[in-house]
N, C-alpha and C. Protein backbone atom coordinates (compact mmCIF):
# COMPACT_ATOMS: atom_id res chain seq x y z
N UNK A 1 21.02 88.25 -38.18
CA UNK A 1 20.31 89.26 -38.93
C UNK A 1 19.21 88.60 -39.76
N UNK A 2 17.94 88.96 -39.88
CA UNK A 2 16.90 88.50 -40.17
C UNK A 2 16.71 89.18 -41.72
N UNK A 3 16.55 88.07 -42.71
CA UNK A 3 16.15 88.40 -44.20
C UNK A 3 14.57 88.00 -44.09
N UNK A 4 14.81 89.34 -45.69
CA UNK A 4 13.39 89.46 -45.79
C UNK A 4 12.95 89.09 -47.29
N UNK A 5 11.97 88.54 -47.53
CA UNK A 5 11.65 88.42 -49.09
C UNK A 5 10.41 88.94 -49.29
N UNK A 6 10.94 89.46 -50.95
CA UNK A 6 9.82 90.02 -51.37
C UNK A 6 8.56 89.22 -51.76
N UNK A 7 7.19 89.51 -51.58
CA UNK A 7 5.99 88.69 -52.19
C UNK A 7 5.37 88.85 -53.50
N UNK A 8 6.33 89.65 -54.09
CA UNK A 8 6.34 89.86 -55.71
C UNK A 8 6.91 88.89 -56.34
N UNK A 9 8.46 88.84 -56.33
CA UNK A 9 9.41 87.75 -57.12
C UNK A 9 9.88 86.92 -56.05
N UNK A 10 9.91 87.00 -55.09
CA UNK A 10 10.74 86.03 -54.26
C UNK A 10 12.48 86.32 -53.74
N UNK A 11 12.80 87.73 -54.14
CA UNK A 11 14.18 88.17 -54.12
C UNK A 11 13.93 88.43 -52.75
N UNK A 12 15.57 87.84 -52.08
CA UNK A 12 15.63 87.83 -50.50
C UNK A 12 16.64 88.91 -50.74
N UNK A 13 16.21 90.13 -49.57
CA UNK A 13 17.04 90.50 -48.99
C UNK A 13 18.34 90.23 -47.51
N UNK A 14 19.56 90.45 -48.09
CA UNK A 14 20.10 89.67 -46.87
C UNK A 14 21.51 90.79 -46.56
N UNK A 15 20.83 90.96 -45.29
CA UNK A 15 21.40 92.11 -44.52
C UNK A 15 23.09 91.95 -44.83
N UNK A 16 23.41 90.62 -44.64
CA UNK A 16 24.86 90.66 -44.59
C UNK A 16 25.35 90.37 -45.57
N UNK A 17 24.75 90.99 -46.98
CA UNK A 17 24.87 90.94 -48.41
C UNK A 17 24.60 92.33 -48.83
N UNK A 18 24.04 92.99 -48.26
CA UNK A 18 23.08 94.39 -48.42
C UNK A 18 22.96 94.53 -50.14
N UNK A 19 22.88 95.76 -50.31
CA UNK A 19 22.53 95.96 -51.84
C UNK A 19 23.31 96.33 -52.54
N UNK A 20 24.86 96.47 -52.88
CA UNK A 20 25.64 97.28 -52.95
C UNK A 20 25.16 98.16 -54.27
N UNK A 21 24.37 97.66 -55.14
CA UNK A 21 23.98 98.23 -56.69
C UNK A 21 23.11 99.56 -56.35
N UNK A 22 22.56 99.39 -55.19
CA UNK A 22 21.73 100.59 -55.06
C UNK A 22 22.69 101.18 -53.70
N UNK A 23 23.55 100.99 -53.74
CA UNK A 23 24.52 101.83 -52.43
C UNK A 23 24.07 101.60 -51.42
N UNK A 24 23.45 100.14 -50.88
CA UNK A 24 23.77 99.21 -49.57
C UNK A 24 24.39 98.77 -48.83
N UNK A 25 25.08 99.16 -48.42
CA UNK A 25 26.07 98.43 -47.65
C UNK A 25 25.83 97.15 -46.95
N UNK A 26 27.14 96.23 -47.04
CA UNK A 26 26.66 94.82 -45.99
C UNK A 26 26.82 95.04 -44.53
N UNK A 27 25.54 94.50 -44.29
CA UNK A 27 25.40 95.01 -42.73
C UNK A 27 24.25 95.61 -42.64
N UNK A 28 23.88 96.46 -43.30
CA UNK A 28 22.55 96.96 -43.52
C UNK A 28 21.20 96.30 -43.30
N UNK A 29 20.43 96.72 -41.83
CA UNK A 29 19.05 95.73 -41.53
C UNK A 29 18.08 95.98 -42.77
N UNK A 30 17.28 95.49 -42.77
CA UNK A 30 16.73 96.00 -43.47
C UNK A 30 15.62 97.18 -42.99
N UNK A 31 15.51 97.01 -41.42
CA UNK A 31 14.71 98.19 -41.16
C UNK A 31 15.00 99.74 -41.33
N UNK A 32 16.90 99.35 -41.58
CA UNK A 32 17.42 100.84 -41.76
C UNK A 32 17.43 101.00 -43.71
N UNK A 33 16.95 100.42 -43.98
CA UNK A 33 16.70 100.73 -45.76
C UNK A 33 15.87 101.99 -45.63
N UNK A 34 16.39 103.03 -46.60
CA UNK A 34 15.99 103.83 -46.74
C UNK A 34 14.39 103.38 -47.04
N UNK A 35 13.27 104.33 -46.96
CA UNK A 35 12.05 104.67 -47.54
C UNK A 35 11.69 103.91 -48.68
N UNK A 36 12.59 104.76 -49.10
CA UNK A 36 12.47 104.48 -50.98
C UNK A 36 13.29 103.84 -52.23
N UNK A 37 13.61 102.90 -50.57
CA UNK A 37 14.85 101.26 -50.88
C UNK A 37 13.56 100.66 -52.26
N UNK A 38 13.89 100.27 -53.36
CA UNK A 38 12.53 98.88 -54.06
C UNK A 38 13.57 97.71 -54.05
N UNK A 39 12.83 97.06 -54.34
CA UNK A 39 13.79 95.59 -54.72
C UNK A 39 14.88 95.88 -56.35
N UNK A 40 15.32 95.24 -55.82
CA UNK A 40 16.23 94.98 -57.17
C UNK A 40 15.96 94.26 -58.57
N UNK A 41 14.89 93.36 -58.01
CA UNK A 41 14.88 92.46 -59.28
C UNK A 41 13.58 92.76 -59.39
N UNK A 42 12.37 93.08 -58.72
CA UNK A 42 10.89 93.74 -59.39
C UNK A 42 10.61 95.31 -59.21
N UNK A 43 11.67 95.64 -58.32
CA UNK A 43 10.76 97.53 -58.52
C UNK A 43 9.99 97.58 -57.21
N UNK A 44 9.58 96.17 -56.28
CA UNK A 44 8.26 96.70 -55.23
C UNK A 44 9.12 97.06 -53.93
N UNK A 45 8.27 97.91 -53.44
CA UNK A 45 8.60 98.68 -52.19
C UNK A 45 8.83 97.77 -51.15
N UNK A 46 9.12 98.63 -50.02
CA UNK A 46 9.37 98.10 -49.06
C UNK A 46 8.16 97.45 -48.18
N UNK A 47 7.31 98.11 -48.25
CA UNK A 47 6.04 97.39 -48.12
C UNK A 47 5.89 95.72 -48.61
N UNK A 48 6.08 95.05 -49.75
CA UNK A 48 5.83 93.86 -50.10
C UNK A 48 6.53 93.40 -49.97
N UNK A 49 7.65 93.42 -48.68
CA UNK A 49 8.38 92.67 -47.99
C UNK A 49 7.56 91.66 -46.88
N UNK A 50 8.39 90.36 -46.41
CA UNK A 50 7.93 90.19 -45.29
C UNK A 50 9.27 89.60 -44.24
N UNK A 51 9.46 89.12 -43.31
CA UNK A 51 10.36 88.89 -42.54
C UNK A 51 10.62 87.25 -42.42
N UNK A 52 11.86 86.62 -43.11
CA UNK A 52 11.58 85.33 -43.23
C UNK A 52 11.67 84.67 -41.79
N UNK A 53 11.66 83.16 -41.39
CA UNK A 53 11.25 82.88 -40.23
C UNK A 53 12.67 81.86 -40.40
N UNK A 54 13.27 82.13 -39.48
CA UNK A 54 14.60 81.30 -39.40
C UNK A 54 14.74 80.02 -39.08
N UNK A 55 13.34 79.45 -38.84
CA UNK A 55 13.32 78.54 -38.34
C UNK A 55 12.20 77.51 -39.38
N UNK A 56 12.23 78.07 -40.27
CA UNK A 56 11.32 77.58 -41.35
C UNK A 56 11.78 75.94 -41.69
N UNK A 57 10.65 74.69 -41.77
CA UNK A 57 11.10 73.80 -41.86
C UNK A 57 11.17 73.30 -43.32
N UNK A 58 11.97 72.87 -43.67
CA UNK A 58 12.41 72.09 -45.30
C UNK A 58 12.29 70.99 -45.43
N UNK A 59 11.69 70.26 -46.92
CA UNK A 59 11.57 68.89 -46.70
C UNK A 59 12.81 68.22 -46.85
N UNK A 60 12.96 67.67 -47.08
CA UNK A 60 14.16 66.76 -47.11
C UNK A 60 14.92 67.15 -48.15
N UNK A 61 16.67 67.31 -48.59
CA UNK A 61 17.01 67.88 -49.23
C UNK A 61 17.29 69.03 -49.97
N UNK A 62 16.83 69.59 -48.96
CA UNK A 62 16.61 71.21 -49.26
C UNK A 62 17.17 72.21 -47.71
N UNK A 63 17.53 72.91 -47.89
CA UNK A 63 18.19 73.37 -46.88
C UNK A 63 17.42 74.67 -46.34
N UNK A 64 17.10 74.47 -44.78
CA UNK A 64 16.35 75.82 -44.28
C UNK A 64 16.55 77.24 -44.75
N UNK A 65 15.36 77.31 -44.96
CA UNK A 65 15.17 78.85 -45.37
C UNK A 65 15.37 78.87 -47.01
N UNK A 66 15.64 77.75 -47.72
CA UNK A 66 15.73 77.96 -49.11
C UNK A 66 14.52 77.92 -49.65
N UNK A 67 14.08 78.56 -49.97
CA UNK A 67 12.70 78.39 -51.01
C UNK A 67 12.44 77.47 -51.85
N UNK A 68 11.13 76.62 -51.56
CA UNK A 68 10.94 75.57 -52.39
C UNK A 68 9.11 75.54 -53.08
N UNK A 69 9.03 74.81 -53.37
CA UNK A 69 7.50 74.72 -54.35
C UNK A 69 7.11 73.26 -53.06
């Protein structure tokens, strides 16, 4: 299942975590998020999502797909 992060704060959505605070269930793609799903931690829509790349490379010490500077 493919997570997505927002380009506001950086909050990942992760399907097999879903949202439960906003009545997400785990399991939940994110393409089936309702409309008028926002993020949790800034408010932005589903729009300022993007689809992370699973194959994203990390430098050393850091583990794929973790977000780094």
């Amino acid at each position: 299942m493919k997570k997505y992060r927002c380009l506001v704060c950086n909050y990942i959505y992760d399907p097999a975590q879903g949202d439960p605070a906003s009545g997400v269930a785990p399991g939940t793609l994110f393409e089936s998020l309702p409309e008028d799903w926002t993020c949790p931690d800034c408010g932005a829509s589903k729009a300022d999502f993007e689809p992370m790349d699973d194959l994203r490379l990390a430098p050393s010490g850091h583990r794929s797909g973790e977000l780094f500077d």
